[in-house]
N, C-alpha and C. Protein backbone atom coordinates (compact mmCIF):
# COMPACT_ATOMS: atom_id res chain seq x y z
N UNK A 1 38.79 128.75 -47.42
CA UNK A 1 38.19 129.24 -46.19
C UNK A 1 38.89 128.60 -45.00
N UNK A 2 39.55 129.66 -44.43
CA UNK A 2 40.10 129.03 -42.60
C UNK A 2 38.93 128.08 -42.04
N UNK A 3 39.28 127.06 -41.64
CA UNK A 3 39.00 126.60 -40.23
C UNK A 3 39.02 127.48 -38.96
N UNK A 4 38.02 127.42 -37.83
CA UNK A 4 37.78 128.29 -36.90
C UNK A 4 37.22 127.29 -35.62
N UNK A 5 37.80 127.58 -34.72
CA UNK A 5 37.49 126.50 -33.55
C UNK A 5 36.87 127.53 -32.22
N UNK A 6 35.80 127.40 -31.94
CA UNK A 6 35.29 128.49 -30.94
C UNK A 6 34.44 127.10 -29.92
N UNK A 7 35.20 127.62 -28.53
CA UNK A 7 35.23 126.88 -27.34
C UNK A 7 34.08 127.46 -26.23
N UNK A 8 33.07 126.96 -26.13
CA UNK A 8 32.15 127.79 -24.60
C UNK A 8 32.97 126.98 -23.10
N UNK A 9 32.92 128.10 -22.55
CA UNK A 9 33.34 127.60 -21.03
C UNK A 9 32.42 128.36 -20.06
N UNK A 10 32.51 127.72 -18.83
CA UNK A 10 31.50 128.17 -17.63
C UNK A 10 30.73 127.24 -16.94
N UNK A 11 30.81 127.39 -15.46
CA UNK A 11 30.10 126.56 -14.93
C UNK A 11 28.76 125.92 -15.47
N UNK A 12 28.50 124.54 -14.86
CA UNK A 12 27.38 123.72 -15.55
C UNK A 12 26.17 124.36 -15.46
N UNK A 13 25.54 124.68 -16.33
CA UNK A 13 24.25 125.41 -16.22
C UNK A 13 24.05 126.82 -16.33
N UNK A 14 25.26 127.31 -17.23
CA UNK A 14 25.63 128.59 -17.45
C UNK A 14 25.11 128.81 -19.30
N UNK A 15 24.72 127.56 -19.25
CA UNK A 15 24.07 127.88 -20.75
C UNK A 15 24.95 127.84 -21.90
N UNK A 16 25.77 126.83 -21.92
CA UNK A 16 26.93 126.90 -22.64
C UNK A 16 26.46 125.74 -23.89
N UNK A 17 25.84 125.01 -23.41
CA UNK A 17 24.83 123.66 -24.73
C UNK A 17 24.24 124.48 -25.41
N UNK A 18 23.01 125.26 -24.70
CA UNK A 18 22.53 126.32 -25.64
C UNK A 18 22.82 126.90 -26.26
N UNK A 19 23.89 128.11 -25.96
CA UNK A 19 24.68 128.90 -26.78
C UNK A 19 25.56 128.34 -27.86
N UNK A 20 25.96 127.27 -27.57
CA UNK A 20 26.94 126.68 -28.56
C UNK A 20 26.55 125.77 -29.62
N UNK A 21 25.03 125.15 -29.32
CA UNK A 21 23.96 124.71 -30.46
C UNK A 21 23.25 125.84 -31.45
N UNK A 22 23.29 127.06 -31.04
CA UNK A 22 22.56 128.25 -31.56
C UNK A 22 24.04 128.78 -32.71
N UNK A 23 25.00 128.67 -32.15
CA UNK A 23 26.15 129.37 -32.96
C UNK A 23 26.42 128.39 -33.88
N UNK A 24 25.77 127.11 -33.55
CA UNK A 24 27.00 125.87 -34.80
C UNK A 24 25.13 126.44 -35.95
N UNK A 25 24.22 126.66 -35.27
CA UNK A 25 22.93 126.82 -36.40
C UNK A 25 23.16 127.76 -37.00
N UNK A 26 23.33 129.17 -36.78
CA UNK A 26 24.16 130.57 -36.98
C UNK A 26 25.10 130.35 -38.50
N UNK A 27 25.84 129.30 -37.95
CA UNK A 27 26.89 129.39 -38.89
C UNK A 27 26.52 128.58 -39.85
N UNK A 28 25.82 127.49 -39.48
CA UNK A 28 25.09 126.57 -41.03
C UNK A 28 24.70 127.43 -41.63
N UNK A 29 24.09 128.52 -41.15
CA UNK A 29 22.68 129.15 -41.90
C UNK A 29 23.60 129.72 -42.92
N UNK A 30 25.06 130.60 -42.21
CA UNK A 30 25.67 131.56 -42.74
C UNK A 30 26.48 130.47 -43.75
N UNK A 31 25.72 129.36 -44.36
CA UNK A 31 26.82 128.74 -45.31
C UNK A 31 27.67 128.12 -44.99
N UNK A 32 27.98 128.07 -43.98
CA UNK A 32 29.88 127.19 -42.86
C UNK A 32 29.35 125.11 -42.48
N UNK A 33 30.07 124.75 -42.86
CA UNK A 33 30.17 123.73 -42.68
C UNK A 33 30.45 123.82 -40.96
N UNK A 34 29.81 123.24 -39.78
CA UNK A 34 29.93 123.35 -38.59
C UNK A 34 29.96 122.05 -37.96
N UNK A 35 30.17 122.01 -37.08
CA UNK A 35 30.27 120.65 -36.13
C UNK A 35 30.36 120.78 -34.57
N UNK A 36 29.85 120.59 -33.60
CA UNK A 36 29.41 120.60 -32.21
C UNK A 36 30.10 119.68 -31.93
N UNK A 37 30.88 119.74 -31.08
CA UNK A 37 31.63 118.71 -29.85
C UNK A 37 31.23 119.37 -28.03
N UNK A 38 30.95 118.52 -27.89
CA UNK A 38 31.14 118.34 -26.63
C UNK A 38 31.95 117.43 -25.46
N UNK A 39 32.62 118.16 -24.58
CA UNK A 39 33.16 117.13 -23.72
C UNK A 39 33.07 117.48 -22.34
N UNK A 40 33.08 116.40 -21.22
CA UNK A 40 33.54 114.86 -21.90
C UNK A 40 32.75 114.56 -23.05
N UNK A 41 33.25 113.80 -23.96
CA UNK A 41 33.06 112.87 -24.93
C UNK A 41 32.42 111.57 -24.04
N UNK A 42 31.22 111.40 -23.15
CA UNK A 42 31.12 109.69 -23.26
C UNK A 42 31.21 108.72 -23.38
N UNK A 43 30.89 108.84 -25.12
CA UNK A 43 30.89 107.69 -25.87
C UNK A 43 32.22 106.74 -25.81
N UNK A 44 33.20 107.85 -25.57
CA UNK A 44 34.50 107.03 -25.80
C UNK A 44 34.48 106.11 -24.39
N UNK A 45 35.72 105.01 -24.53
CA UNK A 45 36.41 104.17 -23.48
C UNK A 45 36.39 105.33 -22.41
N UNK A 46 37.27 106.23 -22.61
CA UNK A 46 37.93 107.56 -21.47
C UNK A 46 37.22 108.19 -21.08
N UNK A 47 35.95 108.60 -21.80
CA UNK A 47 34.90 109.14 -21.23
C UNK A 47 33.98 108.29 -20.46
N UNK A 48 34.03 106.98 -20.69
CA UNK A 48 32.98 106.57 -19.81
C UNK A 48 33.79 105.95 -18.44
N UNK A 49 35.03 106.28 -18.13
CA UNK A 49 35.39 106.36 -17.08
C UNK A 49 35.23 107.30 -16.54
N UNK A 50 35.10 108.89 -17.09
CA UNK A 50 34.94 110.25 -16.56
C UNK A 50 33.87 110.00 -15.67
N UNK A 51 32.54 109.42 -16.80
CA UNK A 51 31.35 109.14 -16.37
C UNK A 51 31.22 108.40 -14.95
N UNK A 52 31.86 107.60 -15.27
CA UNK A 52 32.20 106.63 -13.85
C UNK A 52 32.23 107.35 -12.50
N UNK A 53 33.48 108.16 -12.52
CA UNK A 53 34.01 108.88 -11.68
C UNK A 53 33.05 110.16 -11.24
N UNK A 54 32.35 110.23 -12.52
CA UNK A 54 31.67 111.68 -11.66
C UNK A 54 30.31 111.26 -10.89
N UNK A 55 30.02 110.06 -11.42
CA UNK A 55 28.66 109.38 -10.77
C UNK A 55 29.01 108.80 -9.52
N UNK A 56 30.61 108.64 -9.22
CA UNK A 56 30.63 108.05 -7.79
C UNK A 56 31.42 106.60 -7.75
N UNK A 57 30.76 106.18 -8.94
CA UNK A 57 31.56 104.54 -9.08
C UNK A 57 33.00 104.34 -9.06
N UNK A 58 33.94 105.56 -9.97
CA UNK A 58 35.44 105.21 -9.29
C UNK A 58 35.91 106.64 -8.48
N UNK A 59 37.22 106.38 -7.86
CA UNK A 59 37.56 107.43 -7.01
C UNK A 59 38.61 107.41 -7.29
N UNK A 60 39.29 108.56 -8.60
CA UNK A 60 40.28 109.11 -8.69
C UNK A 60 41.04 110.37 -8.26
N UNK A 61 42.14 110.44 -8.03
CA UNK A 61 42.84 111.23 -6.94
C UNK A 61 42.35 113.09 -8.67
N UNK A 62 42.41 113.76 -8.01
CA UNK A 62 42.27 114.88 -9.12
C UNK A 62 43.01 115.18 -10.11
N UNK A 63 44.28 114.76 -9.82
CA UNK A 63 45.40 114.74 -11.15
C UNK A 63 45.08 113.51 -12.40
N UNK A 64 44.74 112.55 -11.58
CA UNK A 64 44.41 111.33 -12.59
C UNK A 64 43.30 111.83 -13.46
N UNK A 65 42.37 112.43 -12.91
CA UNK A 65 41.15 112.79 -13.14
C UNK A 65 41.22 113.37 -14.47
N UNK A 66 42.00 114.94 -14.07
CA UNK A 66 42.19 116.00 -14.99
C UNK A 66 42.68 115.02 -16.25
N UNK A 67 43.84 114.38 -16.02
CA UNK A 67 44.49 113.57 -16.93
C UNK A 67 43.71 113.26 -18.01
N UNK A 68 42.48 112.41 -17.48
CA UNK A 68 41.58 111.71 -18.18
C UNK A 68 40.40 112.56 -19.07
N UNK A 69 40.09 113.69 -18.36
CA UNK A 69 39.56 114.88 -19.21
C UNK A 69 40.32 115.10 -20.81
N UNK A 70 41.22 115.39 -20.21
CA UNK A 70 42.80 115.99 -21.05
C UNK A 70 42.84 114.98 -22.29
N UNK A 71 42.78 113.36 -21.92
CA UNK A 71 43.25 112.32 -22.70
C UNK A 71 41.92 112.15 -23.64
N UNK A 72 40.77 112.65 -23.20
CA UNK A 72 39.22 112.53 -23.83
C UNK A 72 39.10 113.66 -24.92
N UNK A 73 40.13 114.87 -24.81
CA UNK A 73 40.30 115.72 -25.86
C UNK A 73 41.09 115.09 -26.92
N UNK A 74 42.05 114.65 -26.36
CA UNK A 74 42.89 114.12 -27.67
C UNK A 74 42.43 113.18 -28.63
N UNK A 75 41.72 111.75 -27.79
CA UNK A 75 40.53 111.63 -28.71
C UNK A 75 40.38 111.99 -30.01
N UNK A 76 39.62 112.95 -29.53
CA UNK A 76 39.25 113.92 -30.98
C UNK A 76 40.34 114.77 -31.50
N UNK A 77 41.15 114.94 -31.26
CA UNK A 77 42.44 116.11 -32.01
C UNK A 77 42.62 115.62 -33.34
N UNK A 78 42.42 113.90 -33.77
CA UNK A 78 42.37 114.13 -35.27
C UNK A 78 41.83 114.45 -36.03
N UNK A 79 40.10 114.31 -35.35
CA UNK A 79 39.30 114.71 -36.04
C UNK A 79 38.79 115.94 -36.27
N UNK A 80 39.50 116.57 -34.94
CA UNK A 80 39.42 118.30 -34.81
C UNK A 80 40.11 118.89 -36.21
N UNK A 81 41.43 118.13 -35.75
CA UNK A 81 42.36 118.61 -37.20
C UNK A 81 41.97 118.65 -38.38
N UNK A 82 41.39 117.60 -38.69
CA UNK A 82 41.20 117.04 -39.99
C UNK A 82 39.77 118.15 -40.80
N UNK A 83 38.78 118.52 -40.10
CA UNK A 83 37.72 119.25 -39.70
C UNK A 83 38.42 120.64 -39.95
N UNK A 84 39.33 121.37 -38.95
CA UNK A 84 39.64 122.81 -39.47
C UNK A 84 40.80 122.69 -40.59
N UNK A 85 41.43 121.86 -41.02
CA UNK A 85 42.01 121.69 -42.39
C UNK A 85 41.08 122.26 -43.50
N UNK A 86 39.84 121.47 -43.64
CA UNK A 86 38.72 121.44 -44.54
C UNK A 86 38.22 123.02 -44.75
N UNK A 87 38.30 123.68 -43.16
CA UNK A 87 37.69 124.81 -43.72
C UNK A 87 36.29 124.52 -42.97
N UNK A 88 36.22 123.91 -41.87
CA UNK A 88 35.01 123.67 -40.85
C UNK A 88 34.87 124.58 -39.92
N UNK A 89 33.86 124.89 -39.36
CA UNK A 89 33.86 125.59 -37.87
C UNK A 89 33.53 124.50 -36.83
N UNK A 90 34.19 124.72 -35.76
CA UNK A 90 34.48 123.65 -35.08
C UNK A 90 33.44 124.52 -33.83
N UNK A 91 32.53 124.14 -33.13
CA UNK A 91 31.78 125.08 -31.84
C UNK A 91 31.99 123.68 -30.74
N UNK A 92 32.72 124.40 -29.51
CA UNK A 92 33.16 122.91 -28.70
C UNK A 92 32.33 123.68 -27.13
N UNK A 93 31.52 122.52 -26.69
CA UNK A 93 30.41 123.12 -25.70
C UNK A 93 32.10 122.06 -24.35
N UNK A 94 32.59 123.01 -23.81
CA UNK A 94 33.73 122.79 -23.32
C UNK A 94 34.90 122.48 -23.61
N UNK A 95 35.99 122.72 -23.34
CA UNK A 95 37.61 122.37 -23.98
C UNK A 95 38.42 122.62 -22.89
N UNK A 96 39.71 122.85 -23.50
CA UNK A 96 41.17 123.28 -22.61
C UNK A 96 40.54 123.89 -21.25
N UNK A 97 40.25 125.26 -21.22
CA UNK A 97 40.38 125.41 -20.12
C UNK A 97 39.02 124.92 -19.07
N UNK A 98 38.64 124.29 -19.33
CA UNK A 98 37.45 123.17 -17.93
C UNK A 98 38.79 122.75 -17.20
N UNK A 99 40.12 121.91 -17.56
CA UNK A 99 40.74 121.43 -16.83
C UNK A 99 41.67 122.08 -16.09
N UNK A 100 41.46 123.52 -17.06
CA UNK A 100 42.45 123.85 -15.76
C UNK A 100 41.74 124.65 -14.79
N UNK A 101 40.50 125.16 -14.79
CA UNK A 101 39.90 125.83 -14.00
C UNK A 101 39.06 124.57 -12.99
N UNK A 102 39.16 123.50 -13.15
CA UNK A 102 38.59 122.67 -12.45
C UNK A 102 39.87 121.88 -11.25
N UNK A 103 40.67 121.88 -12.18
CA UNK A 103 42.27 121.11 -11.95
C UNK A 103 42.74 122.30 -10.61
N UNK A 104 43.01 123.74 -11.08
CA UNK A 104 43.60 124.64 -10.32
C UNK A 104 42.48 124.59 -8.77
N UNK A 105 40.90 124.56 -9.01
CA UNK A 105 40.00 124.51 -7.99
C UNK A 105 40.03 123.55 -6.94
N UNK A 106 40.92 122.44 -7.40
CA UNK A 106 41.80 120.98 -6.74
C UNK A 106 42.71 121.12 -5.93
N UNK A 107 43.77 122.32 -6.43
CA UNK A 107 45.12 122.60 -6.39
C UNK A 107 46.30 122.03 -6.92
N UNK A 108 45.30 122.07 -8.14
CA UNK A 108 46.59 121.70 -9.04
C UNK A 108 46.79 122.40 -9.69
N UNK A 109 48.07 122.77 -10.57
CA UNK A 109 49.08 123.83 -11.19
C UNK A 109 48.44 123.89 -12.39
N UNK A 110 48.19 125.11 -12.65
CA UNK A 110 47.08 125.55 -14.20
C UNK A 110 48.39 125.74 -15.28
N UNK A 111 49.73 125.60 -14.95
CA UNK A 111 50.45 125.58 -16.24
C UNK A 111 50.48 124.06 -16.59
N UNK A 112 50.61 123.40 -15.80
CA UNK A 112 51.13 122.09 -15.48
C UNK A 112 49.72 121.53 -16.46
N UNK A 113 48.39 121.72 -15.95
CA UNK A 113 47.56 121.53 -16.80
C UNK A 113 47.22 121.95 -18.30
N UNK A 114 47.82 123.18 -18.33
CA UNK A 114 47.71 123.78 -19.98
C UNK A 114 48.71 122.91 -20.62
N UNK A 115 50.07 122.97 -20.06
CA UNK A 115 51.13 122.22 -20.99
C UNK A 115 50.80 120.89 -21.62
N UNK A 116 50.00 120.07 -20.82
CA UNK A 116 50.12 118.89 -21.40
C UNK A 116 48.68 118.67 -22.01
N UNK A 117 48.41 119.98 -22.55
CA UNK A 117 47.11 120.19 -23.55
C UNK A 117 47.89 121.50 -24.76
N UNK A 118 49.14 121.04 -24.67
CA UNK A 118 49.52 122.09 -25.64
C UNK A 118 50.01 121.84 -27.06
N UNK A 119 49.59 120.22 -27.41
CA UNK A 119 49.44 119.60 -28.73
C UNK A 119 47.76 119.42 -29.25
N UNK A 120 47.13 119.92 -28.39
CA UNK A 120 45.60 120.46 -29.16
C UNK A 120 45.36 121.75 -29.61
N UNK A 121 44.51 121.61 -30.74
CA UNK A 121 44.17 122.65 -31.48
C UNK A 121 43.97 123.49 -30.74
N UNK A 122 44.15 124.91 -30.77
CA UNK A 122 43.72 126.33 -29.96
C UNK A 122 42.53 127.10 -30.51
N UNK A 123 42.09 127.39 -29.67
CA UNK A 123 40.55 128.12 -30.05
C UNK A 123 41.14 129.16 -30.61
N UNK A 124 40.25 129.79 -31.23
CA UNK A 124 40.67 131.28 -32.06
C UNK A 124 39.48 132.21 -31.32
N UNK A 125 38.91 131.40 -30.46
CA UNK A 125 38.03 132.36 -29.61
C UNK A 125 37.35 131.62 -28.22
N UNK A 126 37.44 131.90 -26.81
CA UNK A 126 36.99 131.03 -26.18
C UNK A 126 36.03 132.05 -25.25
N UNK A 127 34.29 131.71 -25.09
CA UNK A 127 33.87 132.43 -24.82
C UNK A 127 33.53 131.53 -22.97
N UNK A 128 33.61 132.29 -22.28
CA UNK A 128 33.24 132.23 -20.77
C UNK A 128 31.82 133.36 -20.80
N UNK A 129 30.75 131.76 -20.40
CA UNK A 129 29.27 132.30 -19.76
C UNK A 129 29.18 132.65 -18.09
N UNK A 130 29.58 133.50 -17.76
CA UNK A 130 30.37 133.71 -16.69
C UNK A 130 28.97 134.13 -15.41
N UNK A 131 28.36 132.32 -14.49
CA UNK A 131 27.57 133.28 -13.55
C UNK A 131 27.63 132.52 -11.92
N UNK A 132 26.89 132.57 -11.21
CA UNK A 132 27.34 132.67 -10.33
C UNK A 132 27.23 130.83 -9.31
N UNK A 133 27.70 130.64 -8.77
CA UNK A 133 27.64 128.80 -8.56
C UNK A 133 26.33 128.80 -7.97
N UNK A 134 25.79 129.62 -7.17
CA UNK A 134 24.36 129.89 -6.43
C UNK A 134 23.23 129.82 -7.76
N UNK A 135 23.23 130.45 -8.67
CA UNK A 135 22.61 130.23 -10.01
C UNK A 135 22.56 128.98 -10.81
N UNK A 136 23.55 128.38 -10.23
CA UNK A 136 23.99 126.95 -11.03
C UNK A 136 22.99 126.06 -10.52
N UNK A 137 22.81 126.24 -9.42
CA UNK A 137 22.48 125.23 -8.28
C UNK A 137 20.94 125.68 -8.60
N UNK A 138 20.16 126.81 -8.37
CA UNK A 138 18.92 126.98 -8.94
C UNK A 138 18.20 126.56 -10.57
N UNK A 139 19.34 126.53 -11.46
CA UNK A 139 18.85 126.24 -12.45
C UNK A 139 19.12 124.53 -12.47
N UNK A 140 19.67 123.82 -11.75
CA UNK A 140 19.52 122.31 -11.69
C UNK A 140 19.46 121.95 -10.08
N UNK A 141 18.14 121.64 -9.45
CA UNK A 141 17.82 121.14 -8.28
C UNK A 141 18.09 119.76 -8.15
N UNK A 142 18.04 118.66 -9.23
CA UNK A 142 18.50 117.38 -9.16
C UNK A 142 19.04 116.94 -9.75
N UNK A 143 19.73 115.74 -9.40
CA UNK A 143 20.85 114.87 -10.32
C UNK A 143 21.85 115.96 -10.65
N UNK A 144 22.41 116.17 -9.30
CA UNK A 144 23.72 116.80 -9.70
C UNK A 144 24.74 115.86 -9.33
N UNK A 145 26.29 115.95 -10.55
CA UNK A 145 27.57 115.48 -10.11
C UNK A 145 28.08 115.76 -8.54
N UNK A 146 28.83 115.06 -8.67
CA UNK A 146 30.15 115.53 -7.61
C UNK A 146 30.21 116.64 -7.42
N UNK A 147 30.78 117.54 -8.62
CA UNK A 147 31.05 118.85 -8.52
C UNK A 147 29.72 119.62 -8.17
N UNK A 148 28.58 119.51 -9.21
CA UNK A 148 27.91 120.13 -9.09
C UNK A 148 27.35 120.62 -7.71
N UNK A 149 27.51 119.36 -6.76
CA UNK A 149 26.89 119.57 -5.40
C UNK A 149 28.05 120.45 -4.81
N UNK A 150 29.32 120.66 -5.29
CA UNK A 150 30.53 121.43 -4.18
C UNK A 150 30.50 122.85 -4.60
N UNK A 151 29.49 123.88 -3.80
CA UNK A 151 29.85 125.11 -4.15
C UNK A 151 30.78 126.05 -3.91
N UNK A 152 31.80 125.98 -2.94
CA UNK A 152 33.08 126.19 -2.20
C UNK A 152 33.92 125.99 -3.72
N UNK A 153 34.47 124.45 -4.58
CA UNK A 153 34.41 124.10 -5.48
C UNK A 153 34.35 124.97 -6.72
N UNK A 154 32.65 125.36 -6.80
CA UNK A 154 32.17 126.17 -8.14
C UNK A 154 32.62 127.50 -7.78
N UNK A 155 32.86 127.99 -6.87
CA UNK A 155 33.46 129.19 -6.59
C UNK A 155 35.03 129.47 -7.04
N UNK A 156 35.32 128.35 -6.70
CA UNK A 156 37.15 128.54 -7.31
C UNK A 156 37.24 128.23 -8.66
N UNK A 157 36.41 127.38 -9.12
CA UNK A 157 36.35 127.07 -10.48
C UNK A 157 35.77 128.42 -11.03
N UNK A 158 34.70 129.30 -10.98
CA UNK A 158 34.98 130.36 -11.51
C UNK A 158 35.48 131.36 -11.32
N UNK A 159 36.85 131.37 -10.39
CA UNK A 159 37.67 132.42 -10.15
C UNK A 159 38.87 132.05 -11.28
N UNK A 160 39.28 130.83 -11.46
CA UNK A 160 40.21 130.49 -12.42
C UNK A 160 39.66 131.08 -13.63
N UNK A 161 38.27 130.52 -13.87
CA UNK A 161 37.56 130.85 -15.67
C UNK A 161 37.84 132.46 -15.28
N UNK A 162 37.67 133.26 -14.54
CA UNK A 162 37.68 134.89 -14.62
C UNK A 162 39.12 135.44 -14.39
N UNK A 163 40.33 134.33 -14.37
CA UNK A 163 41.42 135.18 -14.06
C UNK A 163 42.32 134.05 -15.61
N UNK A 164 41.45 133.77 -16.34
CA UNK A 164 42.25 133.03 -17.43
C UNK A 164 41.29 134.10 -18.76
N UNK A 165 40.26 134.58 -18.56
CA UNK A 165 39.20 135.10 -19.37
C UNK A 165 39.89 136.52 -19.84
N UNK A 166 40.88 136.91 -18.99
CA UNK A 166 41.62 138.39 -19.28
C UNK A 166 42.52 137.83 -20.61
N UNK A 167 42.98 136.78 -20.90
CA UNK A 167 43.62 136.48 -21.85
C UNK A 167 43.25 136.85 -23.38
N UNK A 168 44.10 136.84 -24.48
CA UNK A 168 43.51 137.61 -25.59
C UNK A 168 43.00 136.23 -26.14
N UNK A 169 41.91 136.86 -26.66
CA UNK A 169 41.47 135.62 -27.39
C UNK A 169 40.40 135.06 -26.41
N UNK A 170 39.67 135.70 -25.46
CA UNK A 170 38.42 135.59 -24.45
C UNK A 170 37.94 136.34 -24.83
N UNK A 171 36.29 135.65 -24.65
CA UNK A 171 35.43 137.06 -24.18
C UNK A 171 34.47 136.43 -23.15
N UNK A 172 34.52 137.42 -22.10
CA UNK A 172 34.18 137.18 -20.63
C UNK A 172 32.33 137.53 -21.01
N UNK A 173 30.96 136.87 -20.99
CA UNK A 173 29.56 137.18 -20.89
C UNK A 173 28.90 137.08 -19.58
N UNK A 174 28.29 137.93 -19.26
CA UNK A 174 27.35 137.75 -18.40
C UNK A 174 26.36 136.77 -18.42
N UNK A 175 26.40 135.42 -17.57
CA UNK A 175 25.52 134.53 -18.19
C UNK A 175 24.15 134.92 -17.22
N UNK A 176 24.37 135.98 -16.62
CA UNK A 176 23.02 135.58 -15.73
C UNK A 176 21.90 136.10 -16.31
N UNK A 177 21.97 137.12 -17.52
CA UNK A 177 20.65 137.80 -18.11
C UNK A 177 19.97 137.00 -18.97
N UNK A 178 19.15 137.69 -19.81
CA UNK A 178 18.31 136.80 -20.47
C UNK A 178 18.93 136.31 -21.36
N UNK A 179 18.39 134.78 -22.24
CA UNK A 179 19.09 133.98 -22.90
C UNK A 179 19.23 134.92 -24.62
N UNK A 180 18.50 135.37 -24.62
CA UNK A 180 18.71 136.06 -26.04
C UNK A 180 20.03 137.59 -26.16
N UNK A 181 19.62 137.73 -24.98
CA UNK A 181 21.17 139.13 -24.71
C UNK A 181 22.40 138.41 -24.99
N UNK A 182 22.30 137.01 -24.05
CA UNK A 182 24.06 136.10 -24.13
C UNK A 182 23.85 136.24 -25.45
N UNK A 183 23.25 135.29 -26.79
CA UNK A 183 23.12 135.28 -27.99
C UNK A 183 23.55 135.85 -28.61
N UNK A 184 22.83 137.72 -28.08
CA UNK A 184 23.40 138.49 -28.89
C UNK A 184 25.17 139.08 -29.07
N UNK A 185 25.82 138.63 -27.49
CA UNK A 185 27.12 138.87 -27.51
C UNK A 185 27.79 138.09 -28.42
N UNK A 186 27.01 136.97 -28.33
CA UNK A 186 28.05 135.95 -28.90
C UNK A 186 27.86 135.60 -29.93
N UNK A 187 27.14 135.98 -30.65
CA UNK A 187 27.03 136.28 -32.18
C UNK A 187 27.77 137.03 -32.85
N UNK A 188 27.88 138.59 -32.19
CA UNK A 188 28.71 139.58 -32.18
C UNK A 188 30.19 139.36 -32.11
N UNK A 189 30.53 138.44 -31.02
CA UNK A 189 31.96 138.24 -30.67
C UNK A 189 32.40 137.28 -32.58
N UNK A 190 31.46 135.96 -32.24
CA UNK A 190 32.15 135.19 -33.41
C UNK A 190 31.52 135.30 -34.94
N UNK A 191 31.15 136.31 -35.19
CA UNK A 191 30.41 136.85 -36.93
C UNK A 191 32.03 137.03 -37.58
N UNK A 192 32.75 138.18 -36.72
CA UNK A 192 33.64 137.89 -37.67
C UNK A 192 35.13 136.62 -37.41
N UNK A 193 34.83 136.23 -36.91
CA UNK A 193 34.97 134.49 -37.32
C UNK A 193 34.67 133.54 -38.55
N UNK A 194 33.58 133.94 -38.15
CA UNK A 194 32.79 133.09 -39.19
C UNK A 194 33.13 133.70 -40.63
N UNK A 195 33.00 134.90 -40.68
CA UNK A 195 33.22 135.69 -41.94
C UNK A 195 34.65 135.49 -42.74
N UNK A 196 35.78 135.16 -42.00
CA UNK A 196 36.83 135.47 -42.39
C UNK A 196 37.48 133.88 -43.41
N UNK A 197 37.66 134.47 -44.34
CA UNK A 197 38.66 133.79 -45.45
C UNK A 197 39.50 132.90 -45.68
């Protein structure tokens, strides 16, 4: 049985934890050995500088930043590897492109950012919960990041996720309807994923 690596992307509060806890259950049920990542990763050294930085405590220029996103994936790339070797489904509640749709929202170069994420595993499907930064901001009134508070920001960040989402191997959802409709796309999109040999 292939290994299968399926990535949620979309602004914070686009329902991408949800969706991507419901698909790694989906696929237990369906028999698949599954595993949930999320990043940042925290726990790690690199992540808890992310942490740092997004709470305010350090002030890195945006390239360093991205960097450190980037370096919090690799992290895990062995264990990613090692995982779709086996014949795992891998469900990652963010990946590759956060940095470059966050990176490009900076003005920084979205090849420049893909390239030096181009020794990590590739999704075989990356789904964008695609809604609006005004929505973001209603569904979390407090304890927001950095970003979260810049809607100018969440606006360019989802113009990148909607002009990288045309790519093969996307599928663009409406995150603003009800939570069981997203579900149903994205069940639909990755069944035959899951199914395949």
């Amino acid at each position: 049985m292939r290994g299968v690596l399926i990535a949620f992307e979309g602004l914070d509060q686009s329902g991408k934890q949800t969706q991507a806890e419901g698909l790694r259950d989906a696929a237990i049920a369906g028999g698949r050995e599954c595993r949930l990542l999320s990043f940042p990763d925290y726990a790690t050294a690199i992540g808890g500088e992310i942490a740092h930085a997004l709470q305010g405590a350090r002030d890195y220029a945006p390239d360093t930043l991205q960097l450190l996103y980037i370096a919090n994936r690799y992290e895990k790339r062995e264990q990613i590897e090692s995982l779709l070797a086996a014949g795992a489904v891998i469900v990652c509640d963010r990946y590759m492109a956060s940095s470059v749709a966050y990176g490009e929202a900076q003005g920084l170069d979205a090849g420049w950012l893909a390239d030096a994420q181009r020794f990590l595993p590739r999704a075989d499907l990356t789904i964008l919960l695609d809604i609006a930064p005004d929505t973001a901001v209603q569904r979390k009134t407090t304890n927001r990041d950095r970003y979260e508070r810049d809607l100018a920001l969440l606006s360019r960040v989802r113009e990148s996720y909607r002009r990288q989402a045309v790519q093969e191997g996307w599928l663009l959802v409406d995150g603003e309807r009800p939570r069981q409709a997203v579900t149903a796309d994205v069940l639909r999109a990755a069944e035959p994923l899951l199914l395949r040999r």
